[in-house]
C-alpha atoms as a PDB file:
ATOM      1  CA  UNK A   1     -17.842  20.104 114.922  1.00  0.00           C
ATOM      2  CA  UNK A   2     -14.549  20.759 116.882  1.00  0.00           C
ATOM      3  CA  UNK A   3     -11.287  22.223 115.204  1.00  0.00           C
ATOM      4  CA  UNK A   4      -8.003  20.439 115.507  1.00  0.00           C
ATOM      5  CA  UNK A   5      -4.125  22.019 115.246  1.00  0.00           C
ATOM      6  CA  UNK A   6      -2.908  19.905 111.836  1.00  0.00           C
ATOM      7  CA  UNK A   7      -0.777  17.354 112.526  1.00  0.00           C
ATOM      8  CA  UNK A   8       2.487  15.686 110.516  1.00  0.00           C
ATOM      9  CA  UNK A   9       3.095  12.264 110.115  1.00  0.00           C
ATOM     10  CA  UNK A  10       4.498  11.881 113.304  1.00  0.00           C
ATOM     11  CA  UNK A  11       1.897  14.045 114.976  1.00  0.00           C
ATOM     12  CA  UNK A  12       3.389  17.043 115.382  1.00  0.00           C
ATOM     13  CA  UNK A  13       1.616  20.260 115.212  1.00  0.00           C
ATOM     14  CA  UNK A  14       2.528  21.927 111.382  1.00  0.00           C
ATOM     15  CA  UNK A  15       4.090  25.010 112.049  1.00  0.00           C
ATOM     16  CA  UNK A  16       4.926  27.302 109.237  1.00  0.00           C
ATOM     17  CA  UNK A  17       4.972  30.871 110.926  1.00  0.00           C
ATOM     18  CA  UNK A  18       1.513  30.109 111.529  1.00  0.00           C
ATOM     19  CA  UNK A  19      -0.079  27.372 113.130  1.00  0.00           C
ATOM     20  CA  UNK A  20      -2.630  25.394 110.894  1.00  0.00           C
ATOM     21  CA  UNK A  21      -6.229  24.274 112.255  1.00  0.00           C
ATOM     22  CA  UNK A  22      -8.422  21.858 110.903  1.00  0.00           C
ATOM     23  CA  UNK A  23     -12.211  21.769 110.979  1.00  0.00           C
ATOM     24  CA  UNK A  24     -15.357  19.544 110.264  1.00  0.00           C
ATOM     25  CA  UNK A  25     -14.439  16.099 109.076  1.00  0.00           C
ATOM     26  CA  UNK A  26     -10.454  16.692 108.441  1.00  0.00           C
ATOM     27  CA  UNK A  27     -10.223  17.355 111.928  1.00  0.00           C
ATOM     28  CA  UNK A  28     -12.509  14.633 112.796  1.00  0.00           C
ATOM     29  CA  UNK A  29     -10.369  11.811 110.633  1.00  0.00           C
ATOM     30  CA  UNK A  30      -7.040  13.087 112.274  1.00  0.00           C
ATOM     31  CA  UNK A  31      -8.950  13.060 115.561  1.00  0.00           C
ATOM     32  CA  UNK A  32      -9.721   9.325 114.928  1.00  0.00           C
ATOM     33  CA  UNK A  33      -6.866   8.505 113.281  1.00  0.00           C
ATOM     34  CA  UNK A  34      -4.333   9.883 116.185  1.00  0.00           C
ATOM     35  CA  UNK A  35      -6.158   7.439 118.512  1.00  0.00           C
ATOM     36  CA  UNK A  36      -6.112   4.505 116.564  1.00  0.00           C
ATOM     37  CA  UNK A  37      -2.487   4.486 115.856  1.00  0.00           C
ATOM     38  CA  UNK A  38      -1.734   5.397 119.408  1.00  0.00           C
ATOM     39  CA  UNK A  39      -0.364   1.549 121.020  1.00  0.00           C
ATOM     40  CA  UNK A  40      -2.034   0.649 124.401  1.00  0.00           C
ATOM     41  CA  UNK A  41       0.902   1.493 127.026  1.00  0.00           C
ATOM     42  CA  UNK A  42       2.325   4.398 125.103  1.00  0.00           C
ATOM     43  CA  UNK A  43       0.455   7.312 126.819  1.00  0.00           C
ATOM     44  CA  UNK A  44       2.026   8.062 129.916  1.00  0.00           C
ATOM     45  CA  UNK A  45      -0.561   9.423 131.537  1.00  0.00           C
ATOM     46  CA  UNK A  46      -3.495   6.528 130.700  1.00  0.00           C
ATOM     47  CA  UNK A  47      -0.860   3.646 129.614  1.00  0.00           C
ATOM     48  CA  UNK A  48      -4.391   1.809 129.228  1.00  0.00           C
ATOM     49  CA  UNK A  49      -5.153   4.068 126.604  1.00  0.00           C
ATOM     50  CA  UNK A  50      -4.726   2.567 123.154  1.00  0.00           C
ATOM     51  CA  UNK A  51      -4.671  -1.035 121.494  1.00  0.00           C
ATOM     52  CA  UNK A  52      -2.602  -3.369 121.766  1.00  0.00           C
ATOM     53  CA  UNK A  53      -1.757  -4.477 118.450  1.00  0.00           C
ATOM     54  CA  UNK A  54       1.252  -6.433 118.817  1.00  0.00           C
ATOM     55  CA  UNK A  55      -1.134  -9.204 120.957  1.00  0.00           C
ATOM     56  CA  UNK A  56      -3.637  -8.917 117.972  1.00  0.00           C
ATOM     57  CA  UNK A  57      -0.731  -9.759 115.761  1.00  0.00           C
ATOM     58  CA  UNK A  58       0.474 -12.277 118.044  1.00  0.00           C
ATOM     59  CA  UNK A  59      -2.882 -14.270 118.800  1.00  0.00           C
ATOM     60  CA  UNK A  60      -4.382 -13.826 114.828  1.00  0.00           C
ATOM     61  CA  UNK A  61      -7.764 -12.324 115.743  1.00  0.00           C
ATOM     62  CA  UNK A  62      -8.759 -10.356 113.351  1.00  0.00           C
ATOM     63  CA  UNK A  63     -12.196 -10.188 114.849  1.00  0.00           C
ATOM     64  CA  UNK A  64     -11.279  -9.225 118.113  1.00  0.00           C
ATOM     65  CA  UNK A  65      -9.086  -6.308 116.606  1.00  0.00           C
ATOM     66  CA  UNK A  66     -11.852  -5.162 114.359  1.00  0.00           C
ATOM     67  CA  UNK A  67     -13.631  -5.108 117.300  1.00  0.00           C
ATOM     68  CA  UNK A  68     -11.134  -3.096 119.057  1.00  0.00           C
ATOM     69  CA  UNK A  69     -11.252  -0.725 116.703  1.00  0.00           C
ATOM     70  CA  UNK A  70     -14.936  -0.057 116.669  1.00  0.00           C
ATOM     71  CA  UNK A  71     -14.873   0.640 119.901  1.00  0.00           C
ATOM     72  CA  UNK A  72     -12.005   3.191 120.446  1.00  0.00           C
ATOM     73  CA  UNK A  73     -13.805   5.307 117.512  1.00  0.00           C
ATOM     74  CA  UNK A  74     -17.501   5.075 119.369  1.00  0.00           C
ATOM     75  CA  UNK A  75     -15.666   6.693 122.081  1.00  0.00           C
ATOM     76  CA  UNK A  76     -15.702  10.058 120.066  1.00  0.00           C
ATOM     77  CA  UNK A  77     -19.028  11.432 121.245  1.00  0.00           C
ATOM     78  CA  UNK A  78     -19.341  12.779 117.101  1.00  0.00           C
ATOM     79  CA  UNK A  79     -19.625   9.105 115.739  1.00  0.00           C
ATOM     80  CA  UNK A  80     -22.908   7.049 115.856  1.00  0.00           C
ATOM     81  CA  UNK A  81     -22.037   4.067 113.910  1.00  0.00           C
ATOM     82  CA  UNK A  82     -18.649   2.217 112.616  1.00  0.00           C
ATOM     83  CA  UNK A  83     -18.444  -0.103 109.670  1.00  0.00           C
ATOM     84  CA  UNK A  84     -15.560  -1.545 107.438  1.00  0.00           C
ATOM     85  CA  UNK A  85     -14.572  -2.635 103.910  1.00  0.00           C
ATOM     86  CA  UNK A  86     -11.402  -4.740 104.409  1.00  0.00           C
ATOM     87  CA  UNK A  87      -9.843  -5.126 101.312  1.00  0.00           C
ATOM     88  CA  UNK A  88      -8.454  -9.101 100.737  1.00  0.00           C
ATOM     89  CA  UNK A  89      -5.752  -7.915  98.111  1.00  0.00           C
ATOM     90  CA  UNK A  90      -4.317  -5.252 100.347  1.00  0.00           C
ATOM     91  CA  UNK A  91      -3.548  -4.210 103.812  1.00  0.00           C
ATOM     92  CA  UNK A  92      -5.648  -1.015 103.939  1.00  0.00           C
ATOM     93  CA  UNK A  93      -8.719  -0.882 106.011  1.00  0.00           C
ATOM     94  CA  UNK A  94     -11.431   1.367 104.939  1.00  0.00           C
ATOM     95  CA  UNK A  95     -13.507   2.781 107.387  1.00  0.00           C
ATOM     96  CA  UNK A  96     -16.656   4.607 107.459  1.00  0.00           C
ATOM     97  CA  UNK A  97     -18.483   6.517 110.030  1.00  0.00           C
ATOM     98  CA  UNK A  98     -21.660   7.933 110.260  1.00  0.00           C
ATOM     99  CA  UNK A  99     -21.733  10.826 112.476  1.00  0.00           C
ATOM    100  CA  UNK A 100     -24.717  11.762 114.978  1.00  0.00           C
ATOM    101  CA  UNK A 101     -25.343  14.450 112.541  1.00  0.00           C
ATOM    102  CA  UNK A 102     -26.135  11.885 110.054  1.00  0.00           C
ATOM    103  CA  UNK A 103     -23.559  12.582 107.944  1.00  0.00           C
ATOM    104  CA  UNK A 104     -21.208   9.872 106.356  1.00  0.00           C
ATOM    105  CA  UNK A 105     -17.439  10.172 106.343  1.00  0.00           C
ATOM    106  CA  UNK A 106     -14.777   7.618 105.476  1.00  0.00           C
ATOM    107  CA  UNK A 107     -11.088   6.698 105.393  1.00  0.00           C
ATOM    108  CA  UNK A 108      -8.428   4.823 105.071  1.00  0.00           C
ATOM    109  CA  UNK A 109      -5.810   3.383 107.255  1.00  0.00           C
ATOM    110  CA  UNK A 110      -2.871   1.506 106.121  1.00  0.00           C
END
């Protein structure tokens, strides 16, 4: 597993006289989680980096941005598999990995 400086809300490294690392699935959520709320263009260096969720919002394919999804988190070398519970009565999307360790791990995203 890989360690990870904690992030804030607005992904910014948490400083309080010392800086704080995560480890093990924490810092494999974050990991995940700072690359699926990254929008395609917004990296300056790999502006194809990302998704593009205003089309997806645009066009109405769910599917496709499920789909989207999946893929950006198989690109973490960690993850073997990718499955969802999307909730009908509420915007949050619950994922759930399974890790090439064989290990389970799942969150949200709202």
């Amino acid at each position: 597993m890989s360690i990870s400086f904690k992030l804030d809300s607005s992904n910014n490294i948490i400083n309080n006289s010392n800086i704080i690392l995560l480890s093990g699935s924490d810092a494999l959520v974050q990991d995940i989680k700072t690359r699926l709320y990254m929008y395609k263009g917004e990296y300056p260096f790999n502006i194809n980096q990302g998704i593009d969720y205003i089309d997806y919002m645009r066009s109405g394919d769910e599917k496709g941005l499920l789909a989207d999804i999946q893929r950006q988190i198989l690109k973490d070398d960690r993850i073997r598999n990718v499955s969802f519970d999307v909730s009908q009565d509420s915007d949050i999307l619950k994922i759930i990995l399974t890790l090439t360790t064989g290990e389970e791990v799942s969150f949200e995203l709202d």
